[in-house]
C-alpha atoms as a PDB file:
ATOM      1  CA  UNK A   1      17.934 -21.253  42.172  1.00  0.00           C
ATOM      2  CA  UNK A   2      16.922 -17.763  43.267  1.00  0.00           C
ATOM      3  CA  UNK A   3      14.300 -17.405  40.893  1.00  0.00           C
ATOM      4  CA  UNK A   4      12.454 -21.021  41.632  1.00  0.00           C
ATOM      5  CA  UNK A   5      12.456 -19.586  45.781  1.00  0.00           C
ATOM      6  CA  UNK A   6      11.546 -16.195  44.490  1.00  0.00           C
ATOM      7  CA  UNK A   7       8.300 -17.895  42.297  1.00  0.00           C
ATOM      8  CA  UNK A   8       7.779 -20.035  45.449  1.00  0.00           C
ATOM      9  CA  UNK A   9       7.715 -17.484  47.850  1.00  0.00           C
ATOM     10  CA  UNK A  10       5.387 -16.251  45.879  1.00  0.00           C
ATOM     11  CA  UNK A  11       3.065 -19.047  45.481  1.00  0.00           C
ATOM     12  CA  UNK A  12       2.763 -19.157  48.850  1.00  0.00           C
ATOM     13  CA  UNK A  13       2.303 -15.614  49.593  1.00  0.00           C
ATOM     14  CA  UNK A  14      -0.271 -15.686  47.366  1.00  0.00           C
ATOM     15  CA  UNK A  15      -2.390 -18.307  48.379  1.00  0.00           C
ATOM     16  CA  UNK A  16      -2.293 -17.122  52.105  1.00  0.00           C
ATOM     17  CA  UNK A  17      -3.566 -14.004  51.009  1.00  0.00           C
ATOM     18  CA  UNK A  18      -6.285 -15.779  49.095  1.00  0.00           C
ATOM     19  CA  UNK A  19      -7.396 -17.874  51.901  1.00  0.00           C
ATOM     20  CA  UNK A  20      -7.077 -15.326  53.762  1.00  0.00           C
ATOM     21  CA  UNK A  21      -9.347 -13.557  52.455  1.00  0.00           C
ATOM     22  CA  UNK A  22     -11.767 -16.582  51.526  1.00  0.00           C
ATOM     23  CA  UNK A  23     -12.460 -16.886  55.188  1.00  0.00           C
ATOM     24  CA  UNK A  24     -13.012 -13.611  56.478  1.00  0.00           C
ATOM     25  CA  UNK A  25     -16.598 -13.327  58.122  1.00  0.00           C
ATOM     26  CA  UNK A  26     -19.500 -11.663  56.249  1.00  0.00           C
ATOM     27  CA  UNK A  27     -20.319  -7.993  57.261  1.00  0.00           C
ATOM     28  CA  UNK A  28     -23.237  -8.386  59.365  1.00  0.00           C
ATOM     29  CA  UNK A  29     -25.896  -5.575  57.617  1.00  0.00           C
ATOM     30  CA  UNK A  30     -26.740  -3.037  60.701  1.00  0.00           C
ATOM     31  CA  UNK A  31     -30.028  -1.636  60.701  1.00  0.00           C
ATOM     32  CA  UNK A  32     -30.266   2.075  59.785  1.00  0.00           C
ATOM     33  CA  UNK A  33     -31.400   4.568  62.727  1.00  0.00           C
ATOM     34  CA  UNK A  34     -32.818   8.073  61.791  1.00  0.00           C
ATOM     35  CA  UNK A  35     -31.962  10.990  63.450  1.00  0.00           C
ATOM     36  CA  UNK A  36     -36.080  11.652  64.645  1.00  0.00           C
ATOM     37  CA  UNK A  37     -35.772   7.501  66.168  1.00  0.00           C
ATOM     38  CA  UNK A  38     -32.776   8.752  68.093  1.00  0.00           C
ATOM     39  CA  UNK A  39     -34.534  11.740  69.387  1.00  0.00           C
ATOM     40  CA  UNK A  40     -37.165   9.603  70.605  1.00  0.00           C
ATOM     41  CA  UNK A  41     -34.674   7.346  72.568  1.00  0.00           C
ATOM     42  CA  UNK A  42     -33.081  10.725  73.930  1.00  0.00           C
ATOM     43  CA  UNK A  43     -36.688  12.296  75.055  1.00  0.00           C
ATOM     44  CA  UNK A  44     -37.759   9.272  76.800  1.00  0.00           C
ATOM     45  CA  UNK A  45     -34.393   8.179  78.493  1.00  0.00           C
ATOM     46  CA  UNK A  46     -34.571  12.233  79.947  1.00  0.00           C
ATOM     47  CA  UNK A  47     -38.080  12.791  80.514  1.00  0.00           C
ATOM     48  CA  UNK A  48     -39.474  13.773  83.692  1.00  0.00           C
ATOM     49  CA  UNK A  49     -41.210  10.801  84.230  1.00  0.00           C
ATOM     50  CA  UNK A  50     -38.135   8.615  84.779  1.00  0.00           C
ATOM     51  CA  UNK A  51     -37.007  11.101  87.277  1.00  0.00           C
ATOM     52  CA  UNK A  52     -33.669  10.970  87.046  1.00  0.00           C
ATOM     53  CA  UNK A  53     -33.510   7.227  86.832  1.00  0.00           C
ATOM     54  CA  UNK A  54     -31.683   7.242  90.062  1.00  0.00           C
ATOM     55  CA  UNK A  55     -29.943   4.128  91.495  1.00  0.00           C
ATOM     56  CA  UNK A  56     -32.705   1.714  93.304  1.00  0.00           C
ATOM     57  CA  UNK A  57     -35.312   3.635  92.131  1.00  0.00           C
ATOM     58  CA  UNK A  58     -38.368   1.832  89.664  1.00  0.00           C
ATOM     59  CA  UNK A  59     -37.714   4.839  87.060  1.00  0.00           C
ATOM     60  CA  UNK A  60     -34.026   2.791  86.824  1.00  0.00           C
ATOM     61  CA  UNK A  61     -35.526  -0.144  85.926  1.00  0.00           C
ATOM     62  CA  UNK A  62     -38.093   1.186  83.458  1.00  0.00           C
ATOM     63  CA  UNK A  63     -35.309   2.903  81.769  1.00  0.00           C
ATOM     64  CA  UNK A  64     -33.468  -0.075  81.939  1.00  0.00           C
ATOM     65  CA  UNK A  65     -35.985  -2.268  80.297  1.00  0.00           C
ATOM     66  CA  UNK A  66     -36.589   0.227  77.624  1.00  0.00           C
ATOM     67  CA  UNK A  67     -33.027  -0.013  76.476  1.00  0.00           C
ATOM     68  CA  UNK A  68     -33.409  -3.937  76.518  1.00  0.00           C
ATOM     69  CA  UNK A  69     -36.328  -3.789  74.419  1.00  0.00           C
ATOM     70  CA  UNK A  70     -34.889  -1.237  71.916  1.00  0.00           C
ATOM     71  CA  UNK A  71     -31.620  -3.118  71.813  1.00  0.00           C
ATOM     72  CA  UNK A  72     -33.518  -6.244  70.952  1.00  0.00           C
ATOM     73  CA  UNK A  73     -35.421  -4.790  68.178  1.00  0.00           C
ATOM     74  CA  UNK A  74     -32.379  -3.128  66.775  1.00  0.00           C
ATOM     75  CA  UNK A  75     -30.829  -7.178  66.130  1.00  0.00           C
ATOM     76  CA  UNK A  76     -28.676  -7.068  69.348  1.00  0.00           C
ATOM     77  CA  UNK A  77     -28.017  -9.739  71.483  1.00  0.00           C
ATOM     78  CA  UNK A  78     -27.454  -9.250  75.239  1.00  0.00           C
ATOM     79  CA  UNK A  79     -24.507 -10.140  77.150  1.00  0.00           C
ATOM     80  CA  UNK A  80     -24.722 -12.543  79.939  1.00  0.00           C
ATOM     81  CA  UNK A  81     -27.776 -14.069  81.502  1.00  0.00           C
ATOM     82  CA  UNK A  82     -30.131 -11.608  80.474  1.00  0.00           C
ATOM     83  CA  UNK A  83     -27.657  -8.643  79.599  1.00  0.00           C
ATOM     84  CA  UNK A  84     -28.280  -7.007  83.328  1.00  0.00           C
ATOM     85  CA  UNK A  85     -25.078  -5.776  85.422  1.00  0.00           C
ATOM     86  CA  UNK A  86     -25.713  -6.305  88.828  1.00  0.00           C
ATOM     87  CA  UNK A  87     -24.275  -4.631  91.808  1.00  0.00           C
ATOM     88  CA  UNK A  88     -24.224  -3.449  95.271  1.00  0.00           C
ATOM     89  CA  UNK A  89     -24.665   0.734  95.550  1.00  0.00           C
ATOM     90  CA  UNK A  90     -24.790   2.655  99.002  1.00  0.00           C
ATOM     91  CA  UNK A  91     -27.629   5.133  98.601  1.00  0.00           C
ATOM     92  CA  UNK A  92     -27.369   6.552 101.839  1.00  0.00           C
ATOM     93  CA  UNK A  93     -24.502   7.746 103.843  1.00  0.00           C
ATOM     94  CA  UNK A  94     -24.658  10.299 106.867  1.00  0.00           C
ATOM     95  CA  UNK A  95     -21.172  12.114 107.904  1.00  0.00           C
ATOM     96  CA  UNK A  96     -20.186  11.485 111.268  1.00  0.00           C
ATOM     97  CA  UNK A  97     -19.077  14.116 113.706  1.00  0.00           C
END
């Protein structure tokens, strides 16, 4: 009797396994990126002309749409509406006396 739940047990073992592993998702081939493309990213994102990409500023959103666009060409999909995160920032604060 312990042999028959043994060979069942492992029947069933098995074949989970084996589904299992007939349904796992396909690896999703990522594009390669060189080391001189990354650079390139890097030298823009920091260049002068964004000047600092500070909060509210246009440099922010140039920055911002240059990611979008790279992200795009690299396959990726963005999150959300249009893979923006908007929110409220105080730029400005004076201390009191």
């Amino acid at each position: 009797m312990q042999k028959f739940a043994a060979k069942t047990l492992l029947a069933v073992l098995t074949t989970l396994v084996l589904t299992g592993c007939a349904i796992l998702p396909t690896p999703v081939s990522q594009p390669e990126v060189s080391i001189p493309e990354i650079q390139k990213h890097i030298m823009f994102l920091a260049s002068d002309s964004l000047k600092g990409r500070g909060t509210g500023l246009p440099e922010n959103r140039i920055a911002a749409e240059y990611i979008a666009e790279t992200f795009a060409q690299y396959g990726l999909e963005p999150l959300g509406d249009d893979g923006y995160q908007y929110f409220d920032v105080v730029t400005d604060v004076e201390a009191g006396p």
